[in-house]
Protein backbone atom coordinates (compact mmCIF):
# COMPACT_ATOMS: atom_id res chain seq x y z
CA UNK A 1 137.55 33.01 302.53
CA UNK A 2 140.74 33.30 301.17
CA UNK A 3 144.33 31.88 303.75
CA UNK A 4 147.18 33.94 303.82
CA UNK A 5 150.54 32.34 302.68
CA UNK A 6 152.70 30.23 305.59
CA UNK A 7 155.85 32.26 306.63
CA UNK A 8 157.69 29.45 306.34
CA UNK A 9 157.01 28.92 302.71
CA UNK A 10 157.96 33.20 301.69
CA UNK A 11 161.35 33.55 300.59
CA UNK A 12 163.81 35.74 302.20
CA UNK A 13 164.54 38.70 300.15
CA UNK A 14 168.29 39.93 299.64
CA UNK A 15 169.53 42.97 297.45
CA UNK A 16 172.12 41.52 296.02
CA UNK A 17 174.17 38.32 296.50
CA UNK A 18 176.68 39.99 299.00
CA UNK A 19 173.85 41.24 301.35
CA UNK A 20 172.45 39.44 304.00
CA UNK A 21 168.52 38.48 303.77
CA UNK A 22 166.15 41.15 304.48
CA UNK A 23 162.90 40.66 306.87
CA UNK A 24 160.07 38.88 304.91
CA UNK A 25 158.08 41.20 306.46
CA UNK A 26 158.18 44.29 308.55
CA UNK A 27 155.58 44.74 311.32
CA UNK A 28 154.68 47.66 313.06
CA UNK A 29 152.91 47.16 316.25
CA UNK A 30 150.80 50.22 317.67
CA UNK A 31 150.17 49.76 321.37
CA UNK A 32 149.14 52.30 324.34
CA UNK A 33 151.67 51.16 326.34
CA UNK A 34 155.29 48.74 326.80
CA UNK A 35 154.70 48.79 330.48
CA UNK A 36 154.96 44.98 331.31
CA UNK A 37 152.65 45.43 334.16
CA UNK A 38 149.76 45.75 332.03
CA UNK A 39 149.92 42.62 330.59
CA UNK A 40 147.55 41.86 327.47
CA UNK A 41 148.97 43.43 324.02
CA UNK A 42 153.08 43.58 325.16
CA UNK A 43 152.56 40.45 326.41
CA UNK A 44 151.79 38.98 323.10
CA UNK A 45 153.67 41.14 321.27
CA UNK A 46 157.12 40.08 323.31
CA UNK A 47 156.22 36.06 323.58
CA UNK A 48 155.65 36.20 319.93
CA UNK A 49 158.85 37.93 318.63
CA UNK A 50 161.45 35.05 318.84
CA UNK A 51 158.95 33.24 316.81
CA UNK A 52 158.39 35.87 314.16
CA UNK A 53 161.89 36.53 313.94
CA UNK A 54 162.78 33.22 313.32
CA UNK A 55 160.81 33.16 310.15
CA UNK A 56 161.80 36.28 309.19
CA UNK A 57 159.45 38.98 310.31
CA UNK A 58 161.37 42.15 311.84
CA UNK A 59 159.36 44.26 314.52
CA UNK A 60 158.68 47.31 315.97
CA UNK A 61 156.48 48.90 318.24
CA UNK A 62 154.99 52.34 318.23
CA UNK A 63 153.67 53.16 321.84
CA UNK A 64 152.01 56.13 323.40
CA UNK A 65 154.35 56.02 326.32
CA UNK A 66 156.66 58.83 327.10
CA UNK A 67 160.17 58.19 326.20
CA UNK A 68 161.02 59.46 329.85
CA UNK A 69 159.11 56.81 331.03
CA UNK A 70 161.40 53.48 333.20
CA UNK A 71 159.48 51.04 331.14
CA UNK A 72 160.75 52.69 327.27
CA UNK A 73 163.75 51.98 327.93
CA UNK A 74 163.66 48.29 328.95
CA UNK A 75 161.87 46.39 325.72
CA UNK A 76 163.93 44.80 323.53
CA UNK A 77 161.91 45.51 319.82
CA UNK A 78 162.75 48.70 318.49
CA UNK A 79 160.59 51.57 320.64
CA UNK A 80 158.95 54.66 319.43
CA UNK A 81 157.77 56.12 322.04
CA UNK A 82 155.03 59.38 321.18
CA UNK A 83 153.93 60.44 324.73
CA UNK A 84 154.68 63.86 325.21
CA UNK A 85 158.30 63.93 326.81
CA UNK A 86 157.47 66.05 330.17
CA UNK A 87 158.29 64.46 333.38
CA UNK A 88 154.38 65.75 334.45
CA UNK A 89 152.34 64.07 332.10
CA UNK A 90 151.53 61.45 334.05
CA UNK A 91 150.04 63.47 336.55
CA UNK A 92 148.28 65.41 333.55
CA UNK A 93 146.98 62.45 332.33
CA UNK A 94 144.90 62.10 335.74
CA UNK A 95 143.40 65.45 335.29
CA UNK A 96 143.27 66.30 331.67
CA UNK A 97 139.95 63.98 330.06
CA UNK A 98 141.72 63.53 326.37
CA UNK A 99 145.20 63.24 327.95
CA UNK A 100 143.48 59.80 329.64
CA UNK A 101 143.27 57.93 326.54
CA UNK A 102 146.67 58.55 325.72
CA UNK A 103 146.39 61.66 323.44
CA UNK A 104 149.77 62.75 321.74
CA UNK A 105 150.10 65.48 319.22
CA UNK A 106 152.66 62.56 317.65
CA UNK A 107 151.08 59.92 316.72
CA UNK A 108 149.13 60.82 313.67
CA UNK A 109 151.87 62.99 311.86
CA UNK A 110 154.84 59.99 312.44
CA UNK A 111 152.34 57.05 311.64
CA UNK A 112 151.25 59.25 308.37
CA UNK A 113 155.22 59.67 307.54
CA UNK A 114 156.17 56.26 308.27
CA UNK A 115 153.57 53.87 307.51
CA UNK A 116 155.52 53.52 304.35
CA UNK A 117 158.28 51.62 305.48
CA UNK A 118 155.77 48.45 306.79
CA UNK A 119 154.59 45.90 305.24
CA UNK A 120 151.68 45.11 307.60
CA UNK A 121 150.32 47.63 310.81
CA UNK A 122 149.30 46.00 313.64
CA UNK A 123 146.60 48.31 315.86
CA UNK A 124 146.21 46.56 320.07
CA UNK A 125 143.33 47.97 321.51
CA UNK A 126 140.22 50.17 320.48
CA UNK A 127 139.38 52.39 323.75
CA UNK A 128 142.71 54.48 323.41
CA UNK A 129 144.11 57.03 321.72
CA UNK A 130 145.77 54.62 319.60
CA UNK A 131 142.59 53.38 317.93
CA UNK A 132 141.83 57.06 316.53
CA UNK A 133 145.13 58.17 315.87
CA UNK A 134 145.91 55.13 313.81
CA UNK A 135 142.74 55.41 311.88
CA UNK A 136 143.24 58.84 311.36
CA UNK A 137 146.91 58.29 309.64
CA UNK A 138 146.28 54.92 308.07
CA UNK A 139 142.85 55.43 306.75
CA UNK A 140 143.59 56.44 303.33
CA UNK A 141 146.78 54.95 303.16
CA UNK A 142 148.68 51.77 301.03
CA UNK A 143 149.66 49.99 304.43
CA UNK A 144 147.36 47.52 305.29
CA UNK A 145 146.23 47.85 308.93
CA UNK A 146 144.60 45.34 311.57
CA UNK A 147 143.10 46.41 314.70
CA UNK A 148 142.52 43.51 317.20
CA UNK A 149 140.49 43.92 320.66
CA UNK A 150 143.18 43.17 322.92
CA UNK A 151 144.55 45.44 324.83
């Protein structure tokens, strides 16, 4: 089984001489939710950002939260938020069976059209809508993509 290379031993990489370093690597993280109440996945993802950063990973997270909601607006990693921006949904998402798993018409067209710009995809959680979506943008894409059980 092959290891993957220590972050500490990657170079930074810089344009030119004048610019500062770039990210060794750029991370997306694709999570149902930045709510810190539910714990698990945000969790990990915020405890392990100073860390990341420090060796030179940059971060973002892609969420199916709705940019209206209290809790987008609070994280401190760059936010895309894909839930459907309608002060309802949540009470939607009680009643509507596919709207419970987080459906958004957005995830799969921005993922497909963005993917590009990561280095690495990181995929929280399998019994959402993120787990589909995700594997229906990513797929048949260059970006590699992990999906891990936590949620």
């Amino acid at each position: 089984m092959q290891q993957g290379i220590p972050l500490s031993g990657l170079r930074r990489r810089a344009s030119s001489s004048h610019d500062q370093p770039k990210a060794v690597m750029k991370i997306l993280h694709v999570i149902s939710s930045v709510n810190p109440e539910t714990g698990g996945s945000i969790e990990v993802i915020m405890t392990s950002a100073s860390v990341l950063s420090e060796q030179g990973c940059h971060q973002e997270i892609l969420s199916l939260d709705s940019p209206l909601d209290p809790w987008s607006r609070t994280v401190t990693i760059k936010l895309h938020a894909m839930g459907i921006r309608n002060p309802r949904y949540r009470a939607w998402r009680r009643i509507i069976p596919w709207l419970r798993y987080g459906y958004t018409p957005h995830l799969v067209p921005w993922l497909k059209e963005n993917a590009k710009r990561y280095d690495a995809i990181v995929v929280h959680g399998l019994w959402n809508y993120v787990a589909l979506g995700s594997w229906r943008a990513l797929a048949n894409g260059r970006t590699p993509y992990f999906v891990t059980l936590l949620q």
